[in-house]
N, C-alpha and C. Protein backbone atom coordinates (compact mmCIF):
# COMPACT_ATOMS: atom_id res chain seq x y z
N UNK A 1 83.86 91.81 83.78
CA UNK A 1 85.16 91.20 83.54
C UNK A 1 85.92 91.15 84.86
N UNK A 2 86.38 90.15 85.27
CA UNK A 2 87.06 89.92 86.13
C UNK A 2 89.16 89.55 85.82
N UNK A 3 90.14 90.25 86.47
CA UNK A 3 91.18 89.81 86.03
C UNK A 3 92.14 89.34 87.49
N UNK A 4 92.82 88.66 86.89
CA UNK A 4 93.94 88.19 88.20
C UNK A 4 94.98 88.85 87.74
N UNK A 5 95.68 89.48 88.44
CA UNK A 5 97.15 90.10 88.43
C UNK A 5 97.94 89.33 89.28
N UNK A 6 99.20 89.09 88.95
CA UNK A 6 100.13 88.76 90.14
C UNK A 6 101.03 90.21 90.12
N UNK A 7 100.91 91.10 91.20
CA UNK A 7 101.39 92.44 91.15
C UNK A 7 102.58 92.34 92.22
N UNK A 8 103.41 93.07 91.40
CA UNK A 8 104.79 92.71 92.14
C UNK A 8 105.12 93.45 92.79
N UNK A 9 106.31 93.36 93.70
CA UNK A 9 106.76 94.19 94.64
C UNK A 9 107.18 95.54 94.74
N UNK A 10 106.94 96.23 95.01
CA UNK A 10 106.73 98.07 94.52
C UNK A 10 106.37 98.16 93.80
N UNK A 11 104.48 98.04 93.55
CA UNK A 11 104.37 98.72 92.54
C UNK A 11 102.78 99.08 93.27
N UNK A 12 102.52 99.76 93.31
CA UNK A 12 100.94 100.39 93.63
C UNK A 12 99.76 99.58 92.99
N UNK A 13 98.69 99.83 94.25
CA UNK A 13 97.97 99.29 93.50
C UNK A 13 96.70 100.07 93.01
N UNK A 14 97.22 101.15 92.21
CA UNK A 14 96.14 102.28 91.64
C UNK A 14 96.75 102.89 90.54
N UNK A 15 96.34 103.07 89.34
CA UNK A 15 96.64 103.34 88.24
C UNK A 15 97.63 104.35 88.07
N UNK A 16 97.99 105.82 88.74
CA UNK A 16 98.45 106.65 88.85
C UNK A 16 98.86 107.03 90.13
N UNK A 17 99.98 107.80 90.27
CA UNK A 17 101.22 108.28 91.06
C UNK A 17 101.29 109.60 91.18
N UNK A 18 100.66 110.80 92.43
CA UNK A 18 101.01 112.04 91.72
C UNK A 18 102.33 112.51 92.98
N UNK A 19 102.99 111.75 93.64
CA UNK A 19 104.43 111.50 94.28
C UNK A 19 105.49 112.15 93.39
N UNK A 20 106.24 112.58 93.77
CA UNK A 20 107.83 112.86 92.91
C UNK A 20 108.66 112.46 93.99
N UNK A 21 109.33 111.23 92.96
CA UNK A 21 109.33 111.14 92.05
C UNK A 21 108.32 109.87 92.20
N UNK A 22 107.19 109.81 90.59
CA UNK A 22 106.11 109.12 90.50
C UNK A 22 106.78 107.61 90.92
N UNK A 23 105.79 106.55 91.31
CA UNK A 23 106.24 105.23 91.99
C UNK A 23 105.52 104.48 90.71
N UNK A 24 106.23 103.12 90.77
CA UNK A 24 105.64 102.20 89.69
C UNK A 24 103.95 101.99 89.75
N UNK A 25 102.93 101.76 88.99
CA UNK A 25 101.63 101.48 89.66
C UNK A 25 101.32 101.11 87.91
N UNK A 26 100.23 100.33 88.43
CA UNK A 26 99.02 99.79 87.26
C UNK A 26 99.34 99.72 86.10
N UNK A 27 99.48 101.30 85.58
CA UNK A 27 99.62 101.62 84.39
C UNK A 27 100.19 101.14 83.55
N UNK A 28 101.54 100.28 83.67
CA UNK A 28 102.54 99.81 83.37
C UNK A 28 102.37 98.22 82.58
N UNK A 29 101.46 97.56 82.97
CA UNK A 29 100.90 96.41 82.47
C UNK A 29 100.35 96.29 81.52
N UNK A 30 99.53 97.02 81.00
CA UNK A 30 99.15 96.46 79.80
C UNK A 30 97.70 95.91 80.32
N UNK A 31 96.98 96.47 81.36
CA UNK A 31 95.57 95.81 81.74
C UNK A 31 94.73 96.62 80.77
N UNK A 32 93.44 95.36 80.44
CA UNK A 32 92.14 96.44 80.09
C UNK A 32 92.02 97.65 80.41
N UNK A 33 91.47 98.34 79.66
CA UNK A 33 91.22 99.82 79.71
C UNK A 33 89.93 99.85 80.81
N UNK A 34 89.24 100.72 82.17
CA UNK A 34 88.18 100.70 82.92
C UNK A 34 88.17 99.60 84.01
N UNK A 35 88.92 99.08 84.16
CA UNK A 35 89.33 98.59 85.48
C UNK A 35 89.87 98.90 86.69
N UNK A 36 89.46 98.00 87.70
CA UNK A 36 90.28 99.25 88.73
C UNK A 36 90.34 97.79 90.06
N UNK A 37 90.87 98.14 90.11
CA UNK A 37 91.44 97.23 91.78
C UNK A 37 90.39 96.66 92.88
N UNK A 38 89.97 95.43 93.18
CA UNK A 38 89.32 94.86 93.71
C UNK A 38 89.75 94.93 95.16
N UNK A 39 89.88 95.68 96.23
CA UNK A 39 90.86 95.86 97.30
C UNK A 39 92.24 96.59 96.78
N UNK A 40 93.05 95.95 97.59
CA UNK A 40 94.22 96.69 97.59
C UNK A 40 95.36 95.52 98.18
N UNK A 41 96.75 95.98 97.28
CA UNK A 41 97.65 95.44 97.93
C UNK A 41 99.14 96.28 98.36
N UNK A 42 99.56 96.70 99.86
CA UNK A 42 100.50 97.55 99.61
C UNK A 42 101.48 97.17 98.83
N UNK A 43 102.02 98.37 98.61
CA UNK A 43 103.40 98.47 97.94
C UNK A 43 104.29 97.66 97.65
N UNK A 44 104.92 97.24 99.60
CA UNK A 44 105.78 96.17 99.66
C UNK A 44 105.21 94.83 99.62
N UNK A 45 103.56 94.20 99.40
CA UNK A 45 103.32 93.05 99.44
C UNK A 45 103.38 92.60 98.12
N UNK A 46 103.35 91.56 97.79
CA UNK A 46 103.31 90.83 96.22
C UNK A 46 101.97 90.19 96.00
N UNK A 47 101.79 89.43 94.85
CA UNK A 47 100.76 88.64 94.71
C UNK A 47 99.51 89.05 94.07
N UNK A 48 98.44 88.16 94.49
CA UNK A 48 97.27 88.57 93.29
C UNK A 48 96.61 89.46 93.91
N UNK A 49 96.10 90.31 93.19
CA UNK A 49 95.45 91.56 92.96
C UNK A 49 94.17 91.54 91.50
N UNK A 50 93.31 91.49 92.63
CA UNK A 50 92.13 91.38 91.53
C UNK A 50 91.42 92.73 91.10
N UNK A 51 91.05 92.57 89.53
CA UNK A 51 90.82 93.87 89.47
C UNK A 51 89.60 94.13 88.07
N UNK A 52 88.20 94.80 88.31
CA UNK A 52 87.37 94.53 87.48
C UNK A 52 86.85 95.53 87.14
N UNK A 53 85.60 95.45 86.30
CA UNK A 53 84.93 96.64 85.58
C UNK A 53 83.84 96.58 86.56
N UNK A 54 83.40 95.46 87.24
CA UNK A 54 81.68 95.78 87.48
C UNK A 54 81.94 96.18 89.09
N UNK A 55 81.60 97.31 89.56
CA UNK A 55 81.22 97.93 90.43
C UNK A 55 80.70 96.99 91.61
N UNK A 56 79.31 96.35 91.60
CA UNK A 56 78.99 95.61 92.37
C UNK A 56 79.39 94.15 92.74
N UNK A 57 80.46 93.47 91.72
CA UNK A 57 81.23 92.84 91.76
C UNK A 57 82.15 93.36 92.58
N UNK A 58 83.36 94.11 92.83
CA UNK A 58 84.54 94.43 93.15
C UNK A 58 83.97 94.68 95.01
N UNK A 59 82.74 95.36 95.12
CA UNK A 59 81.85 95.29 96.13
C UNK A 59 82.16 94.30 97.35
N UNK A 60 81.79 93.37 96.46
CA UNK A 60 81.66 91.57 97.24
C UNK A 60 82.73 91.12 97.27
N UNK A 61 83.64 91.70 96.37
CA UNK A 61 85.35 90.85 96.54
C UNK A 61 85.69 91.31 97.51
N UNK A 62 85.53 92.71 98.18
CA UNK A 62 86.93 93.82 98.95
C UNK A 62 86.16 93.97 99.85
N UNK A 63 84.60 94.11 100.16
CA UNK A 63 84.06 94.51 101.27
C UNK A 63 83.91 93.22 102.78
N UNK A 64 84.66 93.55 103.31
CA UNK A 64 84.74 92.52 104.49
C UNK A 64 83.37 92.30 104.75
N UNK A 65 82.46 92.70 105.04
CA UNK A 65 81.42 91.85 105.54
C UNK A 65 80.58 90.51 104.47
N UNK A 66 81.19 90.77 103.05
CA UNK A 66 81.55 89.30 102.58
C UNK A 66 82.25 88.34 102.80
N UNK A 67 82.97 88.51 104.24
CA UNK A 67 83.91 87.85 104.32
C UNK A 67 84.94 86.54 103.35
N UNK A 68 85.56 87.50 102.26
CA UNK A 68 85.85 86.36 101.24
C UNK A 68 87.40 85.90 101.77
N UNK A 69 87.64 84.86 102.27
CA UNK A 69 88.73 84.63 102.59
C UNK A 69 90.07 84.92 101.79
N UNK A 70 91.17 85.55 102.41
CA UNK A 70 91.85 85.80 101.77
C UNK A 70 93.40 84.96 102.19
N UNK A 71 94.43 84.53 101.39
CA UNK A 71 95.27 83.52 102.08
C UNK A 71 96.87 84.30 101.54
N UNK A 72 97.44 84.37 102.45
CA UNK A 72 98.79 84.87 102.01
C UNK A 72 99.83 84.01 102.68
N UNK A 73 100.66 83.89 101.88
CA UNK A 73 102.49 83.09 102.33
C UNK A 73 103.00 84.07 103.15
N UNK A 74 103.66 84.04 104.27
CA UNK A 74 104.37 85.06 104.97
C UNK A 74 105.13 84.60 105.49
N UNK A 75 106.66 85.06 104.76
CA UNK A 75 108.08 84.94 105.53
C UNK A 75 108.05 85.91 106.72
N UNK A 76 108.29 85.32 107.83
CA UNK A 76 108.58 85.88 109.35
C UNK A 76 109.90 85.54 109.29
N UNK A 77 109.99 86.35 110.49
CA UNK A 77 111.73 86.51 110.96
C UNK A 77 111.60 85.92 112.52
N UNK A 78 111.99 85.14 112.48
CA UNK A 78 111.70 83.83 113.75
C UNK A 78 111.40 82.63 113.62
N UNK A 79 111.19 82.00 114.63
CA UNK A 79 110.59 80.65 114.35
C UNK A 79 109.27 80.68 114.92
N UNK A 80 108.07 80.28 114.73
CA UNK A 80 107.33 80.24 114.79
C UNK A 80 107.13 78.91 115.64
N UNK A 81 106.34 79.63 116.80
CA UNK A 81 105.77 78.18 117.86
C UNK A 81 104.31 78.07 117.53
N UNK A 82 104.57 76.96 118.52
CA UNK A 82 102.59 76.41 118.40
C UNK A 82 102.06 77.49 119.18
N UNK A 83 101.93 78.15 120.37
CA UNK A 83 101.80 79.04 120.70
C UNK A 83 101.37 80.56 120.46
N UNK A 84 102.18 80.65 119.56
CA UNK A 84 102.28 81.86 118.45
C UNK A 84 101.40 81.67 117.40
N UNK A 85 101.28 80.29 117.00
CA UNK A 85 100.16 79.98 115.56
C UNK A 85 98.74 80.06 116.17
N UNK A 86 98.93 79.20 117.53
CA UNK A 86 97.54 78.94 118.14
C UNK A 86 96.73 80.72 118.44
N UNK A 87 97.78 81.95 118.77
CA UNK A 87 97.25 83.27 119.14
C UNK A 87 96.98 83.63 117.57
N UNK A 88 97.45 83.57 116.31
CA UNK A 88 96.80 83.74 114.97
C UNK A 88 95.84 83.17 115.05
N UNK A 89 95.64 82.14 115.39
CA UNK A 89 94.08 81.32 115.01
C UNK A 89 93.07 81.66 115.57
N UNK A 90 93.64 82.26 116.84
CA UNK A 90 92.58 82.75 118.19
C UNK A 90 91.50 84.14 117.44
N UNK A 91 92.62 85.00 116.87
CA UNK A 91 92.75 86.78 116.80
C UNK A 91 93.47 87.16 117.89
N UNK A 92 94.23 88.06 117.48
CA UNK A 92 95.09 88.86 118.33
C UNK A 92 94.82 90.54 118.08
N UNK A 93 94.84 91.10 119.26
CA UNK A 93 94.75 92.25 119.36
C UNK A 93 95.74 92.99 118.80
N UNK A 94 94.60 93.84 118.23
CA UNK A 94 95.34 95.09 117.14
C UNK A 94 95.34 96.44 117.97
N UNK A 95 95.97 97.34 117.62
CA UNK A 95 95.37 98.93 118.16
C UNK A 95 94.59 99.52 117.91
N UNK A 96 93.73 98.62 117.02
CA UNK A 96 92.19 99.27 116.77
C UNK A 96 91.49 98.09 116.89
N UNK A 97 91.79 97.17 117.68
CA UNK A 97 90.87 95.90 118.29
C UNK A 97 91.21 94.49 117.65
N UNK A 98 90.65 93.96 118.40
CA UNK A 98 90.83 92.57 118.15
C UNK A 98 90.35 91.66 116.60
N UNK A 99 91.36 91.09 115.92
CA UNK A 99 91.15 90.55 114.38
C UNK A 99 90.42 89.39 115.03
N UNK A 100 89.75 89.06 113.48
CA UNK A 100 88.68 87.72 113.68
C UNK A 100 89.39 86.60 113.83
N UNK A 101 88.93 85.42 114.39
CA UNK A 101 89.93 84.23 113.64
C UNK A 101 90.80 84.03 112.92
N UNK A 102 91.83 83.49 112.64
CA UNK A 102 92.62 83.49 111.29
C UNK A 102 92.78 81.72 111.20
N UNK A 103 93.52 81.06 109.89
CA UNK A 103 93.92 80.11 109.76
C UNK A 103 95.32 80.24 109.60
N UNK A 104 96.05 79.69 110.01
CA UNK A 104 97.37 79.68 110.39
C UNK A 104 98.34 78.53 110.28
N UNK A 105 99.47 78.23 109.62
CA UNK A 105 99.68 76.66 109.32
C UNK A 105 100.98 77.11 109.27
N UNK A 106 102.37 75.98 109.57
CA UNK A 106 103.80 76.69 109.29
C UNK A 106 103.73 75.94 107.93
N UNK A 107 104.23 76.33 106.67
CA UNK A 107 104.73 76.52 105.54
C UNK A 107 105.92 75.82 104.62
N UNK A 108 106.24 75.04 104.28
CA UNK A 108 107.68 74.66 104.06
C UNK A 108 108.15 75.90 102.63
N UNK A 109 109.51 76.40 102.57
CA UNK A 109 109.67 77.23 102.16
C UNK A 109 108.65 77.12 100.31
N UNK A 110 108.14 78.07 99.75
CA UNK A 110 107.68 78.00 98.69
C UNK A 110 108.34 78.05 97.65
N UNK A 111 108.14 77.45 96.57
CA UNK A 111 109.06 78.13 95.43
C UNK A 111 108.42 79.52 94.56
N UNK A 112 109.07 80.03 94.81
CA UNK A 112 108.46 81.68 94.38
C UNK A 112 109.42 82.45 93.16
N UNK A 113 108.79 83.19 92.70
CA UNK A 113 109.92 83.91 91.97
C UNK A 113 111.07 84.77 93.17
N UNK A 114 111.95 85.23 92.16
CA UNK A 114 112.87 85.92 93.18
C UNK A 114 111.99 87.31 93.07
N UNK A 115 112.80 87.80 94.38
CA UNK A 115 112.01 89.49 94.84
C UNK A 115 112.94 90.33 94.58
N UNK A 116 112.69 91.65 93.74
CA UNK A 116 113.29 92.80 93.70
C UNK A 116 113.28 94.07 94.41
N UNK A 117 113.99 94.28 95.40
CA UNK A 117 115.03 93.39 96.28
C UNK A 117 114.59 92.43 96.85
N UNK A 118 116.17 91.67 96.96
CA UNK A 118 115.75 90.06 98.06
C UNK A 118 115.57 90.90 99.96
N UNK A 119 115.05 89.52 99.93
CA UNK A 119 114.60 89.97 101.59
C UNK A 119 115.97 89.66 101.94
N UNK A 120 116.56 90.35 102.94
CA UNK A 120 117.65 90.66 103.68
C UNK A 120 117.85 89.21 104.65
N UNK A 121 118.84 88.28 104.25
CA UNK A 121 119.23 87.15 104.52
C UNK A 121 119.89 87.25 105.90
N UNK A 122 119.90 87.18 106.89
CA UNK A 122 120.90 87.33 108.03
C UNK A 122 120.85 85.92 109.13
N UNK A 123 122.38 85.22 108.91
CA UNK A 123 122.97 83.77 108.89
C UNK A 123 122.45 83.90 110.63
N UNK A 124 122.34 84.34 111.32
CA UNK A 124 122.08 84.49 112.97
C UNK A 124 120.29 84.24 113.61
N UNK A 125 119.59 84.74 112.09
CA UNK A 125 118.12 85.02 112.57
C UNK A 125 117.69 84.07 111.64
N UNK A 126 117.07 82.99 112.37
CA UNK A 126 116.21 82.33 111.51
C UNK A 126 114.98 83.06 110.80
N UNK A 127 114.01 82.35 110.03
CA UNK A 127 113.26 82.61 109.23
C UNK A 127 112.24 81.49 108.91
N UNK A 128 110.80 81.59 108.58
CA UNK A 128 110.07 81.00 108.44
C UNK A 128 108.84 81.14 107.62
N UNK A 129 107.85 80.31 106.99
CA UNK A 129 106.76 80.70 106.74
C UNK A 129 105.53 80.13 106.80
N UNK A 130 104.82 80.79 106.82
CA UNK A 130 103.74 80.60 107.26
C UNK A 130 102.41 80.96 106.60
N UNK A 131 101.25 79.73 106.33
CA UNK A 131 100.21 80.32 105.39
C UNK A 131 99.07 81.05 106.51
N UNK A 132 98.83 82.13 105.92
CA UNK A 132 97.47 82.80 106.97
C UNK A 132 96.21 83.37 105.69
N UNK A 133 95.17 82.89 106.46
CA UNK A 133 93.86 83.32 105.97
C UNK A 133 93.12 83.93 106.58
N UNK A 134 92.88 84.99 105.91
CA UNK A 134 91.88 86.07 106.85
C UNK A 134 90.29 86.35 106.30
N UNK A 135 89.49 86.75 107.06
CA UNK A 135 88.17 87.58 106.03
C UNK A 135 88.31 89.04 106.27
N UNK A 136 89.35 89.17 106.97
CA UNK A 136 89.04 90.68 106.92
C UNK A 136 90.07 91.46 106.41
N UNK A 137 89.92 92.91 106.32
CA UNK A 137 91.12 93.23 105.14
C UNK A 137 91.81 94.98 105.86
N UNK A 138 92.08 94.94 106.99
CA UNK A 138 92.62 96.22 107.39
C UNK A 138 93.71 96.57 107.20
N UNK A 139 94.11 97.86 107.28
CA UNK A 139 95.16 98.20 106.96
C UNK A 139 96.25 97.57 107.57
N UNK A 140 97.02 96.72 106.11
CA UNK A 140 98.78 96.66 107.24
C UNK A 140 98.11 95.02 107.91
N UNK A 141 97.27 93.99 108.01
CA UNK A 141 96.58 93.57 109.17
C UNK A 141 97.66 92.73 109.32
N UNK A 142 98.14 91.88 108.06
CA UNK A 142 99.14 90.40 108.08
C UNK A 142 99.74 90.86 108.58
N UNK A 143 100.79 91.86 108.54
CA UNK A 143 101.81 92.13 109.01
C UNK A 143 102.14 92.43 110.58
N UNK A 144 100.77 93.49 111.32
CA UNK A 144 100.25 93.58 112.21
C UNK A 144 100.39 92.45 113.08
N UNK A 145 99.48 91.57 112.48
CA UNK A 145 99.40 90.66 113.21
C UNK A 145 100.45 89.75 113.42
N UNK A 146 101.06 89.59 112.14
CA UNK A 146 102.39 88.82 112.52
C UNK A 146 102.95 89.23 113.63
N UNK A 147 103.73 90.42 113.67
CA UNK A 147 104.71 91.47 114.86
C UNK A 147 103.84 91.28 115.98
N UNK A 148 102.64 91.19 116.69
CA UNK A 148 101.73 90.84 117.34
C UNK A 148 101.76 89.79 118.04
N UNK A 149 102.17 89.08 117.37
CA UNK A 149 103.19 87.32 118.15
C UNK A 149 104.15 87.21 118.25
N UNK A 150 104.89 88.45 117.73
CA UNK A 150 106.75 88.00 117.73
C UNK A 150 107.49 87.58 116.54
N UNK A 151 106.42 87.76 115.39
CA UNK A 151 107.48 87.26 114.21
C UNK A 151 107.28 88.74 112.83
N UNK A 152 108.38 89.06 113.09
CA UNK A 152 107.88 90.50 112.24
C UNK A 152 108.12 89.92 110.70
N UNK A 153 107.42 90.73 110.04
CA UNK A 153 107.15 90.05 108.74
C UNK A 153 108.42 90.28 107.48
N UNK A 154 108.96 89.51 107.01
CA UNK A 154 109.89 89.68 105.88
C UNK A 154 109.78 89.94 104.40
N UNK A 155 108.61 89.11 104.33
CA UNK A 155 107.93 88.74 102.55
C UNK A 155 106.54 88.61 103.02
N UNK A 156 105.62 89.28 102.21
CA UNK A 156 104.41 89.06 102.09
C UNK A 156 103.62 88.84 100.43
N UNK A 157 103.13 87.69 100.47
CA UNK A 157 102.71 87.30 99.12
C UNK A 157 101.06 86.86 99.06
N UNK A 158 100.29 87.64 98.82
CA UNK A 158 98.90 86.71 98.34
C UNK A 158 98.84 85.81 97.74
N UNK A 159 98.11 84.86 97.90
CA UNK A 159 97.63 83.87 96.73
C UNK A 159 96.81 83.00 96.61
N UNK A 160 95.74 83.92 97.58
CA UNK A 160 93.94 83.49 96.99
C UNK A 160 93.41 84.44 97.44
N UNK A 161 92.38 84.55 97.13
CA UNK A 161 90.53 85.52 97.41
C UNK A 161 90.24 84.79 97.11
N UNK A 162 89.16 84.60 98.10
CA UNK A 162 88.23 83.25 97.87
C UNK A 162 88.53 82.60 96.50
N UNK A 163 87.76 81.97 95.72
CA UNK A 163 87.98 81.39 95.08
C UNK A 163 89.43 81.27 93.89
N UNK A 164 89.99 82.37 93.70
CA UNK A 164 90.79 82.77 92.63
C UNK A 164 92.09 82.87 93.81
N UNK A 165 93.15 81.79 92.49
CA UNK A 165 94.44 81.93 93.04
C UNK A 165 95.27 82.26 91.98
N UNK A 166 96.41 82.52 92.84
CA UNK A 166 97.68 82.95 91.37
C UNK A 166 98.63 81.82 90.90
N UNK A 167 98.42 80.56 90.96
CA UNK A 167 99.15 79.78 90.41
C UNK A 167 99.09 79.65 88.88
N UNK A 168 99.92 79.72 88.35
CA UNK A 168 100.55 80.09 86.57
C UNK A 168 100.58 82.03 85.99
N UNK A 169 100.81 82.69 87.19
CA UNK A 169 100.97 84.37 86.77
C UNK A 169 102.21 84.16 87.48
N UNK A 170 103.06 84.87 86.65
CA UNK A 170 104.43 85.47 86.95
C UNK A 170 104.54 87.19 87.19
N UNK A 171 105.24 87.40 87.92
CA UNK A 171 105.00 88.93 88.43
C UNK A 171 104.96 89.49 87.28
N UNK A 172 103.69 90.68 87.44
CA UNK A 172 103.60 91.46 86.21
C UNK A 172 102.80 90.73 85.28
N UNK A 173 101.78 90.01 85.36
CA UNK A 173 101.31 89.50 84.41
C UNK A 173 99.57 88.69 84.71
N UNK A 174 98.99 88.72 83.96
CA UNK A 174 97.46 88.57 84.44
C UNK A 174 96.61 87.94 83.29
N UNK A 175 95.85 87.60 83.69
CA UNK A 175 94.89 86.84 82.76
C UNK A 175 93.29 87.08 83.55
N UNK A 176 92.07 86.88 82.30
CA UNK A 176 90.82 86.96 82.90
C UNK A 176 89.93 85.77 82.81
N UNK A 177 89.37 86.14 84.18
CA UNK A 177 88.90 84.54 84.79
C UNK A 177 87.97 84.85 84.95
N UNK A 178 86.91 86.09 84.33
CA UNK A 178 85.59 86.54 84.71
C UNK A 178 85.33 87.07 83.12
């Protein structure tokens, strides 16, 4: 069984919390019973989160050397040059080495649900977004890499693994496509 989540903003992406005070996570949805998270999405990112029963499935979704492309919306705080897109596309050096290629495109704003909390509006600093696709999946990487060119990240939203996207899930809500 395969499921798409669109998992919303603070909420973990692992069934249980042993933190005090406990943080929102999994549990809370209403997913199949024996499932478990195909990768990972932090805390503060949004979006789909895939999540299955079969072992060697979840394997091939999350393990980078499948390289399954993964594509996220990302509000930056800047404007974004050709320059700056062209060093995403390149890879840019991380502190644990250099990311692969990326695809990189500027964005016209999306229509999204609203975020709980909104991203912090400030009339002086522009803002932008931008679609990026990666195959690889390190810790923190979008974000990384964003700040890496100069545009530190505001909103981060998935919304593909390879094949599977989240268009028609509203935060908190999932359906199965496997």
């Amino acid at each position: 069984m395969l499921i798409a989540f669109n998992k919303p903003y603070g909420v973990l992406s692992q069934f249980t919390d042993r933190s005090v005070p406990p943080r929102p996570t999994l549990a809370t949805f209403g997913l199949p019973p024996g499932v478990y998270a195909a990768g990972r999405l932090d805390a503060d990112s949004e979006g789909l989160l895939l999540l299955t029963d079969d072992g060697p499935l979840a394997h091939r979704l999350s393990d980078p050397r499948h390289k399954q492309p993964k594509t996220y919306w990302v509000q930056v705080e800047g404007s974004p040059t050709d320059d700056m897109l062209a060093r995403l596309r390149a890879g840019v050096m991380l502190n644990d080495g250099p990311t692969l290629p990326a695809e990189a495109t500027l964005l016209p704003p999306p229509a999204l649900w609203p975020r709980d909390p909104p991203v912090r509006f400030r009339k002086t600093v522009p803002d932008a977004w931008i679609a990026l696709t990666i195959t690889e999946g390190r810790n923190r990487q979008v974000r990384r890499m964003t700040a890496a060119v100069g545009l530190p990240t505001l909103r981060l939203v998935r919304v593909a693994v390879g094949p599977h996207r989240i268009e028609g899930l509203a935060p908190g809500t999932w359906r199965k496509i496997g």
